[in-house]
Protein backbone atom coordinates (compact mmCIF):
# COMPACT_ATOMS: atom_id res chain seq x y z
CA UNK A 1 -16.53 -25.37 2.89
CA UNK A 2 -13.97 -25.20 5.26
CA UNK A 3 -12.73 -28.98 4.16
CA UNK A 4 -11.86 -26.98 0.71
CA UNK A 5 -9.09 -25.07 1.60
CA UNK A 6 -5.45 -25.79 1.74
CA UNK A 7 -2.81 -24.53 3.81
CA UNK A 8 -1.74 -21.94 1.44
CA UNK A 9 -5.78 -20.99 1.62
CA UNK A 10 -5.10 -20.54 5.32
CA UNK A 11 -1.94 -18.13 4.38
CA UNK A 12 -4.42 -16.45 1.86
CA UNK A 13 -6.72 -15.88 4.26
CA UNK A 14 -4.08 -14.79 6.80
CA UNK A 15 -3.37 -11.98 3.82
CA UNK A 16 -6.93 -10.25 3.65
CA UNK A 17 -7.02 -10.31 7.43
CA UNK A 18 -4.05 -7.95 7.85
CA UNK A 19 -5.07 -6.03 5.30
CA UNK A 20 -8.49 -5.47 6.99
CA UNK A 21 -6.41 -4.68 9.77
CA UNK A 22 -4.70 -2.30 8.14
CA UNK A 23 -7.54 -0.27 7.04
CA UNK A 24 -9.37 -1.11 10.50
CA UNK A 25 -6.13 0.77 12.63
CA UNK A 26 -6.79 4.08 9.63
CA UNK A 27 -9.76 4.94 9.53
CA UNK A 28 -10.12 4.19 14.17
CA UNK A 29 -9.38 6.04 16.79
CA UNK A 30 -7.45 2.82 18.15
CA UNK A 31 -3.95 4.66 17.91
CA UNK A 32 -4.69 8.69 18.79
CA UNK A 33 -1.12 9.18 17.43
CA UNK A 34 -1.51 9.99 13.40
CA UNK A 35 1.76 9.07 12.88
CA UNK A 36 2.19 5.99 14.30
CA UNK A 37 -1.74 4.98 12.94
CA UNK A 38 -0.05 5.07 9.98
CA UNK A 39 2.71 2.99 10.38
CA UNK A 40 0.77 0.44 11.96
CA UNK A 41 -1.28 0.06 8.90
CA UNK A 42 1.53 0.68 7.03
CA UNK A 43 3.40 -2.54 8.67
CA UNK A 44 0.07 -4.57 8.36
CA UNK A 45 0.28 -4.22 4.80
CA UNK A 46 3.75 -5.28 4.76
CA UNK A 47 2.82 -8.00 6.46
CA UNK A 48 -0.05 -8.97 3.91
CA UNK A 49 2.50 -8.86 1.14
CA UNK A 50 4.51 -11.89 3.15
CA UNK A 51 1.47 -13.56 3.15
CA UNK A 52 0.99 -13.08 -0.29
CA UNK A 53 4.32 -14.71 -1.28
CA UNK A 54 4.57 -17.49 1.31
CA UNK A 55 1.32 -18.48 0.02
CA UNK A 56 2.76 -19.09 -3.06
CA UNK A 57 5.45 -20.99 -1.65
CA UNK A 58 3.59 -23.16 0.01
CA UNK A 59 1.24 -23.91 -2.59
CA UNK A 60 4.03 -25.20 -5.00
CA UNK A 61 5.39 -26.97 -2.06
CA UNK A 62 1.89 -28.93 -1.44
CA UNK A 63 -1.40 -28.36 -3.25
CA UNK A 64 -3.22 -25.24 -4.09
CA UNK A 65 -7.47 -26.43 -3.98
CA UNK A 66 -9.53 -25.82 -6.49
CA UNK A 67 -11.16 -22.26 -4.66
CA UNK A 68 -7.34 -20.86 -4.14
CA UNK A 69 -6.57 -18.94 -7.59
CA UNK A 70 -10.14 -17.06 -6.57
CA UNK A 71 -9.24 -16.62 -2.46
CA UNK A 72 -5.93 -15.76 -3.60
CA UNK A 73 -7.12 -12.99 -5.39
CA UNK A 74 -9.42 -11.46 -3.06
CA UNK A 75 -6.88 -11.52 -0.60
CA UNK A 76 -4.87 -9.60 -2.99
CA UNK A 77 -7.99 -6.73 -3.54
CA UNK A 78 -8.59 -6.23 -0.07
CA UNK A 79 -4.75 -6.27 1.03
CA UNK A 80 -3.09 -4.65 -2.04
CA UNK A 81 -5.90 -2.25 -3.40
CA UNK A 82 -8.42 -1.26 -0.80
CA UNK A 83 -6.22 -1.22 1.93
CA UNK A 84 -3.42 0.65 -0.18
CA UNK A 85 -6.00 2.89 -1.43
CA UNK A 86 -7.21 3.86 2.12
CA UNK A 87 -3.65 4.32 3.37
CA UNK A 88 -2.99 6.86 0.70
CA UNK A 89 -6.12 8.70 1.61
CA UNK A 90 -5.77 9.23 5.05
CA UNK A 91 -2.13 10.14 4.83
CA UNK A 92 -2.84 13.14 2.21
CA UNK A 93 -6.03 14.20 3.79
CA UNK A 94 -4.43 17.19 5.27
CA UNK A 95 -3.92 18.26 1.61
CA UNK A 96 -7.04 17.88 0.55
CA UNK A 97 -9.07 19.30 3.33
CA UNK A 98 -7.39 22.81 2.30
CA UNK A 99 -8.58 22.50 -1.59
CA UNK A 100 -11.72 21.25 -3.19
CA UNK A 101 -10.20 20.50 -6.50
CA UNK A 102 -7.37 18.46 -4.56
CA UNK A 103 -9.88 16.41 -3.09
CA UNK A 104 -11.80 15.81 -6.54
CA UNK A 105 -7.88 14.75 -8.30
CA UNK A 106 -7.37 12.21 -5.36
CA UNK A 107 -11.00 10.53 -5.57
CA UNK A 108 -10.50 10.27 -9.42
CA UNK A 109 -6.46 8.90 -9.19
CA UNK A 110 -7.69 6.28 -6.48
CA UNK A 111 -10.93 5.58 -7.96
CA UNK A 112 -8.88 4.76 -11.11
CA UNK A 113 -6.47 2.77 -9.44
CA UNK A 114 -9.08 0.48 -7.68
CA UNK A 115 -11.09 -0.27 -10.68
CA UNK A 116 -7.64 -1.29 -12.55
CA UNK A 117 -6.45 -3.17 -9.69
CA UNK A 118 -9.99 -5.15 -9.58
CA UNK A 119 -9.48 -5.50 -13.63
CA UNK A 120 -5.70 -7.04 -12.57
CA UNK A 121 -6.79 -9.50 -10.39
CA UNK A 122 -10.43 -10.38 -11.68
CA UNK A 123 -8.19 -11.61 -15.01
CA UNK A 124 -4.90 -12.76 -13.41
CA UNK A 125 -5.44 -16.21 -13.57
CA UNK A 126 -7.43 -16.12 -16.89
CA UNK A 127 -4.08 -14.60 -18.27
CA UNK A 128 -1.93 -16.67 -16.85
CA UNK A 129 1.60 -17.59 -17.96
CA UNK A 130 3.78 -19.70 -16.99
CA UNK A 131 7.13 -17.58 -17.92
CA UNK A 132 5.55 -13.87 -17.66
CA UNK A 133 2.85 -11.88 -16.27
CA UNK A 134 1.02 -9.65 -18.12
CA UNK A 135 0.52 -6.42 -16.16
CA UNK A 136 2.77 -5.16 -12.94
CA UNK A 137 1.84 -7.42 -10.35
CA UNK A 138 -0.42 -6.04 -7.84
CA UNK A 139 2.25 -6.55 -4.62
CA UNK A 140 4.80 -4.76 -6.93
CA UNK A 141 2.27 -2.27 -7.89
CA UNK A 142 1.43 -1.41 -4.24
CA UNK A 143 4.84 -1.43 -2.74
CA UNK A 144 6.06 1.42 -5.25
CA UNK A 145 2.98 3.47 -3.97
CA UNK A 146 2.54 2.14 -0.45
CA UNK A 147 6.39 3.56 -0.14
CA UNK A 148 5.57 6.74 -1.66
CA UNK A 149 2.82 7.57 0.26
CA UNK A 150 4.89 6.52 3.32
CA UNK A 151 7.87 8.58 2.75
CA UNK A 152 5.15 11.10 2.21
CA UNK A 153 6.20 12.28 -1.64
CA UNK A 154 4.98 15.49 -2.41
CA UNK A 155 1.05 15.57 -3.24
CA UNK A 156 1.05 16.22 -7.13
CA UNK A 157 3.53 13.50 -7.51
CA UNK A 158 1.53 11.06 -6.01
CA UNK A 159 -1.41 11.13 -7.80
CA UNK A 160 0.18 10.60 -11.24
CA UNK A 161 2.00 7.89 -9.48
CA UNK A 162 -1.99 5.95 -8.98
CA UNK A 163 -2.93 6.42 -12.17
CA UNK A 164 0.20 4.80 -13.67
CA UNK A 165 0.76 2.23 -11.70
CA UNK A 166 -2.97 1.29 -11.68
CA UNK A 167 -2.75 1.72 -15.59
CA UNK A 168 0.06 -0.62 -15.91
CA UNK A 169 -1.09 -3.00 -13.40
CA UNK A 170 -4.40 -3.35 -15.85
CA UNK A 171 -2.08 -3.15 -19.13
CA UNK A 172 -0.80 -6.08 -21.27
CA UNK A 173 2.82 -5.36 -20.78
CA UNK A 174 4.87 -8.23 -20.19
CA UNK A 175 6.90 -8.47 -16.75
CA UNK A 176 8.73 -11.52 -16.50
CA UNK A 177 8.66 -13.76 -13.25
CA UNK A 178 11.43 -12.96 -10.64
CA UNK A 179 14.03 -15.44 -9.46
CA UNK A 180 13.75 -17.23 -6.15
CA UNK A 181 16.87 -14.88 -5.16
CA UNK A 182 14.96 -11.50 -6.52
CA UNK A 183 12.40 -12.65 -4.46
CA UNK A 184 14.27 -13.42 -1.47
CA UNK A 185 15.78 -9.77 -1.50
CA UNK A 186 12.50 -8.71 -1.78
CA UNK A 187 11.20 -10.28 1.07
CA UNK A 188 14.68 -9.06 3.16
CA UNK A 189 14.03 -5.63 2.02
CA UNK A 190 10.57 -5.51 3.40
CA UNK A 191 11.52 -7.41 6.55
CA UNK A 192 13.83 -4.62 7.25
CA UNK A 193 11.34 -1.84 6.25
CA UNK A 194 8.96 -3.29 8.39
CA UNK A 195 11.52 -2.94 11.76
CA UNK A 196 13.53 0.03 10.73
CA UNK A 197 10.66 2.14 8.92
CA UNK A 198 11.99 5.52 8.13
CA UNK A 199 14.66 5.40 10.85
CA UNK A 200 18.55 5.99 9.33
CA UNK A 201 17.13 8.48 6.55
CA UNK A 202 14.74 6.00 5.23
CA UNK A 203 17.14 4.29 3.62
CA UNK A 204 15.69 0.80 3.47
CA UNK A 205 12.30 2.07 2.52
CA UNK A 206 14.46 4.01 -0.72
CA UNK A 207 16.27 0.82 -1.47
CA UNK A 208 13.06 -1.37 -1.35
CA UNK A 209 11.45 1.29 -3.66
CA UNK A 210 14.50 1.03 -6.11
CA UNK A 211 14.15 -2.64 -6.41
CA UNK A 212 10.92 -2.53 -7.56
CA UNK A 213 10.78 0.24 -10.02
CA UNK A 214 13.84 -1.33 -11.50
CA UNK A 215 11.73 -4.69 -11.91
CA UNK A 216 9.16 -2.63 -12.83
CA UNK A 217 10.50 -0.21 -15.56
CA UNK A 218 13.26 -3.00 -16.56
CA UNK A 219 11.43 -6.03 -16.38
CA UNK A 220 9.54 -4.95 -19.61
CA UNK A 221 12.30 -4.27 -21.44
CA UNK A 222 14.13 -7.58 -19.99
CA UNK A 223 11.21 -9.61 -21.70
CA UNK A 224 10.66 -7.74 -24.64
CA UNK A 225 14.44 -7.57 -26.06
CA UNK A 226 16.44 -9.78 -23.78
CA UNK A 227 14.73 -13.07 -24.00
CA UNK A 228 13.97 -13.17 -27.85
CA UNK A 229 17.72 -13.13 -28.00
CA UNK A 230 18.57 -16.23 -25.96
């Protein structure tokens, strides 16, 4: 089976692996500091979203086999979804070990969000467009939440935040295909994120977050108006 895969399998693979890391260094006692546990995972996820779109690179570069649309999207659950999922549990679970009904809202918002994220990938590729996508991609989807959770937004913000973002992710809204320079910043954004973290104010974190929720609230807009016109 092994003689199937490509190289951008291999970078696929490389994905799901941090993000089983990521949920590996949560939910152990490998790291006794909570803090830093979580921005280990957190930077293991960040990592996973690299991953994600060298893989892509690569396979446009070479050859993508015939089992990499499916790897690539189980990379995506476990890196993007479960592991994103987890992360937001464990760093809100001093809110919800105070209040029953808090714990009841969070179970429901990520419960949600994992069953439209497994919707989102399980029809990505039977959707598939060349110009568009159709639904908020999942690593845009998870870096406007992963953030949140990581600059540690106030609890009843978050938990809208799931549902929508899961909702969207699972919707037919249009989002049209960044550039190879939007993607580039992207990737520079996170790079820094990863090193610098919260550090100076949490700026880069903020600015990351920006970038992505103006793809993500203008993109729509961008493909519904803007490109009928040219």
């Amino acid at each position: 089976m092994i003689k199937l895969l490509s190289i951008a399998d291999f970078i696929s693979i490389i994905n799901a692996i941090f993000g089983f890391f990521a949920i590996l260094f949560l939910l152990s006692n490998l790291i006794e500091d909570f803090e830093l546990r979580l921005r280990v995972s957190f930077s293991f996820i960040l990592l996973a979203l690299l991953a994600d779109g060298l893989d892509g690179v690569v396979a446009r570069k070479t050859k993508r086999s015939d089992v990499g649309e499916h790897l690539d999207s189980m990379a995506d659950m476990v890196s993007m979804i479960i592991a994103a999922s987890v992360f937001i549990f464990i760093t809100y679970q001093e809110y919800i070990t105070c209040c029953v009904y808090f714990q009841i809202y969070l179970f429901i918002a990520l419960v949600l969000f994992l069953s439209f994220g497994t919707i989102r990938l399980a029809s990505y590729y039977i959707m598939k467009n060349e110009n568009y996508f159709v639904g908020l991609p999942a690593p845009a989807g998870a870096i406007i939440l992963l953030v949140l959770a990581f600059l540690k937004v106030e609890f009843i913000y978050i938990l809208p935040a799931v549902i929508i973002i899961g909702a969207v992710m699972a919707s037919s809204i249009k989002f049209p295909k960044p550039r190879k320079r939007m993607d580039f910043i992207a990737s520079v954004l996170i790079l820094l994120t990863l090193f610098i973290g919260k550090s100076y104010y949490g700026i880069v974190p903020l600015l990351l977050l920006t970038a992505i929720l103006v793809y993500a609230i203008g993109g729509p807009i961008y493909s519904k108006f803007l490109v009928k016109r040219q």
